[in-house]
C-alpha atoms as a PDB file:
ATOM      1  CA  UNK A   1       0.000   0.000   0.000  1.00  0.00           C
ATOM      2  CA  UNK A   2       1.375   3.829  -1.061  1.00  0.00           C
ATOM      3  CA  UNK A   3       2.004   5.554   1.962  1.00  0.00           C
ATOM      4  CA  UNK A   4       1.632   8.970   2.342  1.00  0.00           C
ATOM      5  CA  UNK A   5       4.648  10.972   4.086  1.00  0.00           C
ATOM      6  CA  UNK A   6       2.723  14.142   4.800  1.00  0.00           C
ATOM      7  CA  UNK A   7      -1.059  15.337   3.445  1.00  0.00           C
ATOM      8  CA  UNK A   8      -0.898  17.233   0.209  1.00  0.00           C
ATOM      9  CA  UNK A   9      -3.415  19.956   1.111  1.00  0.00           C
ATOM     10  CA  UNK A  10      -5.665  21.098   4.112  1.00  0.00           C
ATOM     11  CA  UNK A  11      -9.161  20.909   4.052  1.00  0.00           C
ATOM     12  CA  UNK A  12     -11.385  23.658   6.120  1.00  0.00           C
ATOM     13  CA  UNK A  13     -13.322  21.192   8.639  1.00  0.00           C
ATOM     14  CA  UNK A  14     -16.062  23.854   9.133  1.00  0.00           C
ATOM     15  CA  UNK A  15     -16.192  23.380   4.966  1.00  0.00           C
ATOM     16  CA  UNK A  16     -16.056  19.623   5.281  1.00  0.00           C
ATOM     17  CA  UNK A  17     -18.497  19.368   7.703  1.00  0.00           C
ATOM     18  CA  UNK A  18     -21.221  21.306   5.769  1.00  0.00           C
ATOM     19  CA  UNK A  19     -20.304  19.560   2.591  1.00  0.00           C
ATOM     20  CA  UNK A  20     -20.986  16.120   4.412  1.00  0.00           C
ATOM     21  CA  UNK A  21     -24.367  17.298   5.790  1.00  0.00           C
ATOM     22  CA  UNK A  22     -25.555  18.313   2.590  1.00  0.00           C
ATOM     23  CA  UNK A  23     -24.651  15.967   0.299  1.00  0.00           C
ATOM     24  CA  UNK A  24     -26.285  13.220   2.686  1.00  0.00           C
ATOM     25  CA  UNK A  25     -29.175  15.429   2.737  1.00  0.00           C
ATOM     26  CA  UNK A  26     -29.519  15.654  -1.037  1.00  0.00           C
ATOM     27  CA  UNK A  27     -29.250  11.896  -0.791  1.00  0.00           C
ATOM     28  CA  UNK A  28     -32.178  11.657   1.796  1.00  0.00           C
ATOM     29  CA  UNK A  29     -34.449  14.004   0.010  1.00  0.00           C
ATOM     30  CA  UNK A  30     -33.817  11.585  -2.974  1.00  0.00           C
ATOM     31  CA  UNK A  31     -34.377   8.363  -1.787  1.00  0.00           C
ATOM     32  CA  UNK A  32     -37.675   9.732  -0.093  1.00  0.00           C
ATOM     33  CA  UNK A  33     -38.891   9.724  -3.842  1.00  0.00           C
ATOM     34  CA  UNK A  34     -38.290   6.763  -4.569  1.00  0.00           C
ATOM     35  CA  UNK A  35     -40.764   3.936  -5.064  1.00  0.00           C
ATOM     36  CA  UNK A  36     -40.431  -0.071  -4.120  1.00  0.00           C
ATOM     37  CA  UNK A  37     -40.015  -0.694  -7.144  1.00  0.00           C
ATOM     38  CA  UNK A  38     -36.971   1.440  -8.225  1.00  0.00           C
ATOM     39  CA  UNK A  39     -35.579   0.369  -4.345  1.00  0.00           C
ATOM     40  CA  UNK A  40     -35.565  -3.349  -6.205  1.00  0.00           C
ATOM     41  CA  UNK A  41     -33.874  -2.069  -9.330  1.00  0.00           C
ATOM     42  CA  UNK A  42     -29.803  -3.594  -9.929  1.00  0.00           C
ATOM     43  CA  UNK A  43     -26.894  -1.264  -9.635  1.00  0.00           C
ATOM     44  CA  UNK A  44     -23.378  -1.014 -11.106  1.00  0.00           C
ATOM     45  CA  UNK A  45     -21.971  -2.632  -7.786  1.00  0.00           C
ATOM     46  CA  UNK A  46     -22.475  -6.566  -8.042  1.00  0.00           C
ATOM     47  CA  UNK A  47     -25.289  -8.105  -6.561  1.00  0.00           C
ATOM     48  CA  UNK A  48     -26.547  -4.535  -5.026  1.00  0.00           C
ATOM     49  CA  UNK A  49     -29.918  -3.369  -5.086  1.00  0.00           C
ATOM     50  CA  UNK A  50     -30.829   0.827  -5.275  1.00  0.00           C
ATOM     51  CA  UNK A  51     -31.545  -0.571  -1.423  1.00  0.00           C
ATOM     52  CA  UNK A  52     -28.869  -2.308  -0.716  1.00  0.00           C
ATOM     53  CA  UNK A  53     -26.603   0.942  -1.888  1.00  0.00           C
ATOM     54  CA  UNK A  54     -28.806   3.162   0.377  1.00  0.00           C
ATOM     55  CA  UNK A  55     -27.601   0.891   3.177  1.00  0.00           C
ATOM     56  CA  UNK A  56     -24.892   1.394   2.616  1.00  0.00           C
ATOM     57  CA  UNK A  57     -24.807   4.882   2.014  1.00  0.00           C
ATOM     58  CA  UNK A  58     -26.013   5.223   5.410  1.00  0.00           C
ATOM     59  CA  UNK A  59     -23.485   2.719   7.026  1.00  0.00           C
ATOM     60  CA  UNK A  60     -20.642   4.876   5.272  1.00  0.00           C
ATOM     61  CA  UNK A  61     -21.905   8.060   7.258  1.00  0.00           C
ATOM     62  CA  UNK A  62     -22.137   5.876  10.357  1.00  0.00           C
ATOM     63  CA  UNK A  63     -18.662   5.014  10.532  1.00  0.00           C
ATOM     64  CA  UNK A  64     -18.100   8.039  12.443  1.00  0.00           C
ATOM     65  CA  UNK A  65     -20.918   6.919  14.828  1.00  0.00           C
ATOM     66  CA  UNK A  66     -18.916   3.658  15.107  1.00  0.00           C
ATOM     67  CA  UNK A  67     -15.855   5.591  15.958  1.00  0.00           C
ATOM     68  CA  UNK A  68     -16.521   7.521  18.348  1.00  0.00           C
ATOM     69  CA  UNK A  69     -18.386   4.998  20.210  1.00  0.00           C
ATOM     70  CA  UNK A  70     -14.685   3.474  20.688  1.00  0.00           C
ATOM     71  CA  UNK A  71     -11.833   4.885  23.020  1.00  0.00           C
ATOM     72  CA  UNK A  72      -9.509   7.547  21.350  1.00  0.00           C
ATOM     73  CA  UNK A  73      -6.269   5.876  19.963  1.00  0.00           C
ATOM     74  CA  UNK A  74      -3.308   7.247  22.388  1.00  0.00           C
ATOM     75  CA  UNK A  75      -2.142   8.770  19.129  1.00  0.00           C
ATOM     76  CA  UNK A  76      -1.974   9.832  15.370  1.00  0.00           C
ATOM     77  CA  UNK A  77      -0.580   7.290  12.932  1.00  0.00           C
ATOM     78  CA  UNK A  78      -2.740   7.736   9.326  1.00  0.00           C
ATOM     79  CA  UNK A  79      -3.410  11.014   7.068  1.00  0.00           C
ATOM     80  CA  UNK A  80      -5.953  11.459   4.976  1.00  0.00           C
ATOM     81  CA  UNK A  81      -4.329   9.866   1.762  1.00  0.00           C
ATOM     82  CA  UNK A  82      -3.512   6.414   3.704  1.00  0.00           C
ATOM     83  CA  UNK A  83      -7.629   6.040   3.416  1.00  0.00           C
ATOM     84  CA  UNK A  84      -8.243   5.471  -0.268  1.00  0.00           C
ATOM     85  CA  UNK A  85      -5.624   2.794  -0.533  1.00  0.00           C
ATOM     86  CA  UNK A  86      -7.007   0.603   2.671  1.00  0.00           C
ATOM     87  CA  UNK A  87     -10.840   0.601   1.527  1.00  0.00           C
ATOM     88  CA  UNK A  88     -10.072  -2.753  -0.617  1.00  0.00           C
ATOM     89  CA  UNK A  89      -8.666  -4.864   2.338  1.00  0.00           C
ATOM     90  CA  UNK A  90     -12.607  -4.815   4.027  1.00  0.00           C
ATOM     91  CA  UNK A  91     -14.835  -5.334   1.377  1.00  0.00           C
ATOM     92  CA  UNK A  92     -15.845  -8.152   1.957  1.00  0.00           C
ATOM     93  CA  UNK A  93     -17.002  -7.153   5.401  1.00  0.00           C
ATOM     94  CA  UNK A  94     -18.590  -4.343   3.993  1.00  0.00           C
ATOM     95  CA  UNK A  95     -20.774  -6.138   1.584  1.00  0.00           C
ATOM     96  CA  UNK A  96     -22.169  -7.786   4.186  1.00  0.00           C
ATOM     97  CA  UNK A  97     -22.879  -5.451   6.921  1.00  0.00           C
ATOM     98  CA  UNK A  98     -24.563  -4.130   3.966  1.00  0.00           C
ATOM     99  CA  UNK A  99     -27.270  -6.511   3.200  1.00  0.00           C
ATOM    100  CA  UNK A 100     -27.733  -6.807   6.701  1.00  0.00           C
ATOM    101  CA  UNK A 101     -28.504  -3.336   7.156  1.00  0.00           C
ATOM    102  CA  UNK A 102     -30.782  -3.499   4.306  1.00  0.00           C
ATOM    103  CA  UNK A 103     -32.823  -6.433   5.999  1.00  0.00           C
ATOM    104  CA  UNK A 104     -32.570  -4.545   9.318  1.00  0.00           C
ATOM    105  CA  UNK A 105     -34.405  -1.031   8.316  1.00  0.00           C
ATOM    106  CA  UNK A 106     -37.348  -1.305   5.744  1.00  0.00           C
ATOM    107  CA  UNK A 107     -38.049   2.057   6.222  1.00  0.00           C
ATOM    108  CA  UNK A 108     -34.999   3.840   4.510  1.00  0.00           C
ATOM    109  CA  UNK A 109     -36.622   7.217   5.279  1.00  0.00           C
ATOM    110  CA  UNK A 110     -36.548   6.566   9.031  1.00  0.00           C
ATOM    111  CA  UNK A 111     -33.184   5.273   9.244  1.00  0.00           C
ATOM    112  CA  UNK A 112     -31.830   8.050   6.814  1.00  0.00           C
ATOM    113  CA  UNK A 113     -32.910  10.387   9.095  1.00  0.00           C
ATOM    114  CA  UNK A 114     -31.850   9.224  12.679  1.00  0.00           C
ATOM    115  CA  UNK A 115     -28.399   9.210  10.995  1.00  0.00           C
ATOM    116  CA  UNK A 116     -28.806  12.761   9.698  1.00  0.00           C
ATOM    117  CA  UNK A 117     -29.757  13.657  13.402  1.00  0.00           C
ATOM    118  CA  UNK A 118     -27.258  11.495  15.435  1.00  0.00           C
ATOM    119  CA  UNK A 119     -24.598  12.536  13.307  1.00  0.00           C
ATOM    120  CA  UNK A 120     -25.314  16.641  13.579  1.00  0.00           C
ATOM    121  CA  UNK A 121     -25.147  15.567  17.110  1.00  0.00           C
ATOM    122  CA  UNK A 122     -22.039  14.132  17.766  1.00  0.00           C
ATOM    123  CA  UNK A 123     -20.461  16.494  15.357  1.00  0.00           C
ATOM    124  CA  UNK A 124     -21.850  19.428  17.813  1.00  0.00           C
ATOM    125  CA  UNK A 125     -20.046  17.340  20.845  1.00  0.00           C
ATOM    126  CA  UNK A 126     -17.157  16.280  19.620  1.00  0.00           C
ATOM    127  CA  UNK A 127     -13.935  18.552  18.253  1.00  0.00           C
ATOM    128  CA  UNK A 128     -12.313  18.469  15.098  1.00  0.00           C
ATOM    129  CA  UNK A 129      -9.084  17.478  16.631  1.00  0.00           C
ATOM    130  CA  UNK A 130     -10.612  14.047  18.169  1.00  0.00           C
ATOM    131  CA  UNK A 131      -8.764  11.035  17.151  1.00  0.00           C
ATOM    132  CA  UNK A 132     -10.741   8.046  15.506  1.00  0.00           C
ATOM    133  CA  UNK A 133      -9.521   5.149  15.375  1.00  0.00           C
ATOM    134  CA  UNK A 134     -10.399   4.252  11.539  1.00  0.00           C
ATOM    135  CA  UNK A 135      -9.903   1.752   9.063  1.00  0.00           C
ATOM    136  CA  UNK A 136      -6.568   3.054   7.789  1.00  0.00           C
ATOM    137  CA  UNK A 137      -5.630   3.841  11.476  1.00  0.00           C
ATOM    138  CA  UNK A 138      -5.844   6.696  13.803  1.00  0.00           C
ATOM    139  CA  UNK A 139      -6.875  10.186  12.624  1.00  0.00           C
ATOM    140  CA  UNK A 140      -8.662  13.274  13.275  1.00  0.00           C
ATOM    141  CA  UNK A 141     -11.993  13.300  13.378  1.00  0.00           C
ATOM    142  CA  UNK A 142     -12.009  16.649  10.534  1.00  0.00           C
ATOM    143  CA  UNK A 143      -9.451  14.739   8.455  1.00  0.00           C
ATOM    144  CA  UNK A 144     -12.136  11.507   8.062  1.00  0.00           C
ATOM    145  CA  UNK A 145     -14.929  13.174   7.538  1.00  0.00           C
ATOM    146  CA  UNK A 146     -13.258  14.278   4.183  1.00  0.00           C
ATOM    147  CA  UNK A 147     -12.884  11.196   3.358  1.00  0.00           C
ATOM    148  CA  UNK A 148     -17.017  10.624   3.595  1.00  0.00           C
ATOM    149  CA  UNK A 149     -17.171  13.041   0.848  1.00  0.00           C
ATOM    150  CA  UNK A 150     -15.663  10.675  -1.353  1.00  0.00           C
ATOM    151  CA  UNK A 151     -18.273   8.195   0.012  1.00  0.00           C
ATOM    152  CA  UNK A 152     -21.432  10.311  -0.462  1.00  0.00           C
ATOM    153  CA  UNK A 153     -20.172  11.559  -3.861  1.00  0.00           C
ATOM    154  CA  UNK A 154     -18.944   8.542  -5.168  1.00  0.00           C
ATOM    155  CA  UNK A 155     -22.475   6.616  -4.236  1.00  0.00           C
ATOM    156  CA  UNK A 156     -24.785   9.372  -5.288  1.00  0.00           C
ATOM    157  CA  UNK A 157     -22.776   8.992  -8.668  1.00  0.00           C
ATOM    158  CA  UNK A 158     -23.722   5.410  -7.990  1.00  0.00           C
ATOM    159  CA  UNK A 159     -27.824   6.213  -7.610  1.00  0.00           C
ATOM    160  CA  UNK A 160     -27.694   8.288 -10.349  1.00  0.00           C
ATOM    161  CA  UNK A 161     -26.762   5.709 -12.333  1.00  0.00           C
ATOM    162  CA  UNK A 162     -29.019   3.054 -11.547  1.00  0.00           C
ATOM    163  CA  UNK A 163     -32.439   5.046 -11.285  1.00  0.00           C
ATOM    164  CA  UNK A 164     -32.999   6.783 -14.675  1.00  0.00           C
ATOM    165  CA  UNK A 165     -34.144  10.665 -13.481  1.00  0.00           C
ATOM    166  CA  UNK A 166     -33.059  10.084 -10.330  1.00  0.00           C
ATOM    167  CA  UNK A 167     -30.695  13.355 -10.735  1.00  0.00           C
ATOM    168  CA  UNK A 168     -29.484  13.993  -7.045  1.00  0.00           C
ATOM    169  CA  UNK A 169     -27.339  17.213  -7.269  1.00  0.00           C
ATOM    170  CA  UNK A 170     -23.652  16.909  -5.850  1.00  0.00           C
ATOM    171  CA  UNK A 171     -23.189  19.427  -3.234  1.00  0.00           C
ATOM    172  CA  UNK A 172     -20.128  21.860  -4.417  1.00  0.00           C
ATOM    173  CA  UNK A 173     -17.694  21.462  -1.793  1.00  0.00           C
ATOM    174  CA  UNK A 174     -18.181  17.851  -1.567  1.00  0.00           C
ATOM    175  CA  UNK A 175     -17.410  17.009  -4.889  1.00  0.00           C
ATOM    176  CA  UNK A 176     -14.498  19.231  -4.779  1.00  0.00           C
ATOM    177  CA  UNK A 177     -13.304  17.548  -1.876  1.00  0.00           C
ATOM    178  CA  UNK A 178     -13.784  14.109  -3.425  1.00  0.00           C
ATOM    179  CA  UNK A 179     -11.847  15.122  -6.532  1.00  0.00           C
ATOM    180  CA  UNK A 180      -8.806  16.343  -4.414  1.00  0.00           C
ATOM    181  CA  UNK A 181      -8.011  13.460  -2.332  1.00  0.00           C
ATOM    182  CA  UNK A 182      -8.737  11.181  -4.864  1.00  0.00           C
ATOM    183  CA  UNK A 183      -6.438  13.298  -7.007  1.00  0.00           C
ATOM    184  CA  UNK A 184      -3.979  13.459  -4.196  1.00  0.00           C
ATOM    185  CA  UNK A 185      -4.084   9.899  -3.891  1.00  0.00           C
ATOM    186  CA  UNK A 186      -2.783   9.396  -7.571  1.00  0.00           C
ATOM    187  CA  UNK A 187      -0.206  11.336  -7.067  1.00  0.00           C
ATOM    188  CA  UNK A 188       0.793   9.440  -3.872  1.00  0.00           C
ATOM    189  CA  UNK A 189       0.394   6.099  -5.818  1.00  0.00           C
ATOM    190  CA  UNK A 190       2.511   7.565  -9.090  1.00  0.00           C
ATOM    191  CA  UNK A 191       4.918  10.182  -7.347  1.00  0.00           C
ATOM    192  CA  UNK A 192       6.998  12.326 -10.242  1.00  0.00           C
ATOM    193  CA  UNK A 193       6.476  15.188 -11.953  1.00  0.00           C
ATOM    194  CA  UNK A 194       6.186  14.574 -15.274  1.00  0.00           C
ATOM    195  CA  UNK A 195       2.245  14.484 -16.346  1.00  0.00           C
ATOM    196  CA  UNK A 196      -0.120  16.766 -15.049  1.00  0.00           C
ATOM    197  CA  UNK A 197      -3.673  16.070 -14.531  1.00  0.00           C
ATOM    198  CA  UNK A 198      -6.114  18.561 -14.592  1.00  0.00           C
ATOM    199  CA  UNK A 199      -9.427  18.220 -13.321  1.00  0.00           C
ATOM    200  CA  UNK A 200     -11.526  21.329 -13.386  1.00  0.00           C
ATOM    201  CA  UNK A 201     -12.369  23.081 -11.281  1.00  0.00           C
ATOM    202  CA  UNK A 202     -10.790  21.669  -8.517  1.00  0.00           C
ATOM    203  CA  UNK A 203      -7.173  20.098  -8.711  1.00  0.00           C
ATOM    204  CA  UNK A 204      -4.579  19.895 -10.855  1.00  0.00           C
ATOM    205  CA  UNK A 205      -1.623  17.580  -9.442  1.00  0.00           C
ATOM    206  CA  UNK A 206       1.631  16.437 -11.201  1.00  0.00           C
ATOM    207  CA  UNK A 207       3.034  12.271 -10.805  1.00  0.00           C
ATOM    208  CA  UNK A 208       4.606  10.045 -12.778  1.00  0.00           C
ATOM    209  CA  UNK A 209       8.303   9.734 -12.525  1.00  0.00           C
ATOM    210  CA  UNK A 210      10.632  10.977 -15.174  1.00  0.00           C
ATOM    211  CA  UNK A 211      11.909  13.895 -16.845  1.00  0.00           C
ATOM    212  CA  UNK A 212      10.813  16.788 -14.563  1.00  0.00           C
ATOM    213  CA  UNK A 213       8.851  19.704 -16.150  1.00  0.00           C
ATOM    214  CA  UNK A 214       9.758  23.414 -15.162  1.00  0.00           C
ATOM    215  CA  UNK A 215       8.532  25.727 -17.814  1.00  0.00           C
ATOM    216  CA  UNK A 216       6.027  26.235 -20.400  1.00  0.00           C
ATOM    217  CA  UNK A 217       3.080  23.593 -20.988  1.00  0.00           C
ATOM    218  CA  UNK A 218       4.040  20.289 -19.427  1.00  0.00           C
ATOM    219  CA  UNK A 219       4.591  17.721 -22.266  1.00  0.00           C
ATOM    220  CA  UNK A 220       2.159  15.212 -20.432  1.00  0.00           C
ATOM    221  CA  UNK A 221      -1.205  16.274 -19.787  1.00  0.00           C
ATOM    222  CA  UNK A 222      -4.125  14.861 -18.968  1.00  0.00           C
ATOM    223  CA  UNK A 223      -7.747  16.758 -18.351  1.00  0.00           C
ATOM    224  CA  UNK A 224     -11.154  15.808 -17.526  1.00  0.00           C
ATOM    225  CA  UNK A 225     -14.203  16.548 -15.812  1.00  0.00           C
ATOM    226  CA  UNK A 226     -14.785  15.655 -12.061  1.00  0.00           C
ATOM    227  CA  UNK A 227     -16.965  12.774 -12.020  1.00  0.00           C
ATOM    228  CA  UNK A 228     -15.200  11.242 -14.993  1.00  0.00           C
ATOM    229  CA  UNK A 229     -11.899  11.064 -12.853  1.00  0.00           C
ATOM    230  CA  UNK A 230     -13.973   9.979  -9.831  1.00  0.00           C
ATOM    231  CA  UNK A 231     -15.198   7.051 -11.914  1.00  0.00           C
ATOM    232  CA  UNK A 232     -11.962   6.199 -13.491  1.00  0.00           C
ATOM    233  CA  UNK A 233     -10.464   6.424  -9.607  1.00  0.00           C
ATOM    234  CA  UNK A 234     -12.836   4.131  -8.509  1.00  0.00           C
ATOM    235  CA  UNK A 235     -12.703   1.919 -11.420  1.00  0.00           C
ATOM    236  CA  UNK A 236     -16.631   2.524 -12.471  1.00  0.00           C
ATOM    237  CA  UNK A 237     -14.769   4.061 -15.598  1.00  0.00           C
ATOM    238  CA  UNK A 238     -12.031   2.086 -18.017  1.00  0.00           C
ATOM    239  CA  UNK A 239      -9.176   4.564 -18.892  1.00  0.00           C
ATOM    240  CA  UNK A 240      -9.762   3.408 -22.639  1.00  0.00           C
ATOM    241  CA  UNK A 241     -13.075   3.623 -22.566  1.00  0.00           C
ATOM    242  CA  UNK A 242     -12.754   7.226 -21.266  1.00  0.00           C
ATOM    243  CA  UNK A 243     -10.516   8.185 -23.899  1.00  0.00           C
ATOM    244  CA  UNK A 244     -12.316   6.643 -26.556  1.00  0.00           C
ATOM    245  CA  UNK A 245     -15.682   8.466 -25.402  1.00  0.00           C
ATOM    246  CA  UNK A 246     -13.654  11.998 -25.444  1.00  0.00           C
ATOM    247  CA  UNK A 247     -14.459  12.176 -21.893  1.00  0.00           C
ATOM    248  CA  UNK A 248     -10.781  12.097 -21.426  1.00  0.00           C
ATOM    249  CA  UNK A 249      -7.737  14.429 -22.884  1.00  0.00           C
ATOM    250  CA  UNK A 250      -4.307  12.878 -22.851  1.00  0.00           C
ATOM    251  CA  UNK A 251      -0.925  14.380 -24.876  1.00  0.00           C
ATOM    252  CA  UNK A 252       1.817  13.262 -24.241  1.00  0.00           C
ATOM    253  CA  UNK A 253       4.090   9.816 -24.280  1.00  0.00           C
ATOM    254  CA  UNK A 254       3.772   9.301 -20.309  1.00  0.00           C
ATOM    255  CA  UNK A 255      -0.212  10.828 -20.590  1.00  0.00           C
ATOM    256  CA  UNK A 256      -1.572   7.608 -20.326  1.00  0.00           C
ATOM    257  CA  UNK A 257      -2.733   6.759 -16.963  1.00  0.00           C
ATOM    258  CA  UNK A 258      -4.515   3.710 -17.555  1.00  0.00           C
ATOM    259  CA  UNK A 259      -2.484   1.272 -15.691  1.00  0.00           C
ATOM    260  CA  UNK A 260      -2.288   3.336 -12.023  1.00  0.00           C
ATOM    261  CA  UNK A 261      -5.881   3.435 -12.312  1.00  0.00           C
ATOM    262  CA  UNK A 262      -8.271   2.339 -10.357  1.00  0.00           C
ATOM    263  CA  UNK A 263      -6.748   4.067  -7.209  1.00  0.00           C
ATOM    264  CA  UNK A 264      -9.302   2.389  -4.959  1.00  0.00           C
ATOM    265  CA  UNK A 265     -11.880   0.014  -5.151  1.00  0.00           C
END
């Protein structure tokens, strides 16, 4: 697993914090809508239901809940970019925890919003600065709720996807967030400086070892939209498939990014 020495940017946790409550409240307003039979429809994730995604949706958020309910580790050992690379390891955990949940609250409206409420709570009580003890080890309680962005924005992609309409809006500073670690965490995975990826608005990052660039345009560049690179970073996108769909730009002999990618899983 890439590890990463220091974080690459700061994140504003009042920012963060907002960003998470919204998005997950676009998300609840959404699945309010939606009817038995589109909560039985298939999804891009395996054997997943539009219900069992919800579940999960909600057990991502409740992570924190889970957290806290623990002891605080006695100290700091993970940054934000160790997260993205130790999803994969509990997946299979994950998936089911999932279907449980699913089984466990029929009424996705109710349980959608006890989590909304529970977690405005404990992020009233508890500081920024308390340590969680987390799947990619310990860190700040500000510092992983970035990473939920990625979460929520990566599964409302998900919904999106599988209920035609469905059209849940991305909250601004959540996807922004979502697109900078996940942009971070390329370059963490493919340190250099010789391609730069652009993704507009919101980060442009340079990795890829080689010849390092100094001046003018770069001579490996790569550009694309935010919720194309989240979908190629999570592998719900093929890097040819990308390119071949112009959703992708790439120039450049070391442009081609298509075997670092998916970063996580």
């Amino acid at each position: 697993m890439p590890t990463a020495k220091k974080r690459a940017r700061t994140y504003d946790p009042v920012k963060t914090r907002t960003a998470v409550l919204a998005q997950f409240g676009n998300v609840r307003l959404a699945v309010a809508t939606l009817t038995t039979e589109q909560l039985a429809l298939p999804t891009r994730l395996g054997e997943w239901t539009v219900r069992e995604l919800v579940a999960h949706i909600g057990m991502a958020v409740t992570a924190v809940h889970r957290s806290l309910d623990r002891p605080a580790p006695p100290a700091q050992d993970a940054v934000i970019l160790d997260w993205p690379f130790a999803t994969a390891a509990n997946s299979a955990a994950i998936a089911d925890f999932t279907r449980t949940l699913a089984e466990q609250h029929p009424d996705l409206d109710a349980y959608l919003a006890d989590i909304e409420r529970t977690l405005t709570g404990h992020l009233d009580t508890h500081p920024g600065t308390r340590l969680l003890e987390t799947n990619a080890g310990a860190m700040p309680l500000a510092d992983y709720l970035v990473t939920r962005t990625v979460e929520l924005v990566v599964h409302t992609d998900d919904l999106n996807a599988a209920v035609p309409g469905l059209d849940i809006p991305y909250d601004r500073q959540a996807l922004a967030a979502c697109t900078r670690l996940l942009a971070d965490a390329l370059a963490v995975k493919a340190p250099g400086a010789t391609t730069e990826v652009r993704i507009p608005p919101y980060a442009v990052v340079q990795c890829v070892e080689g010849p390092r660039h100094t001046r003018g345009t770069p001579p490996n560049v790569v550009e694309t939209d935010p919720l194309t690179w989240l979908r190629l970073a999570t592998g719900r996108t093929g890097w040819k498939d990308a390119v071949e769909e112009a959703k992708v730009s790439a120039s450049g002999e070391r442009s081609d990014l298509g075997g670092l990618l998916p970063i996580m899983g």
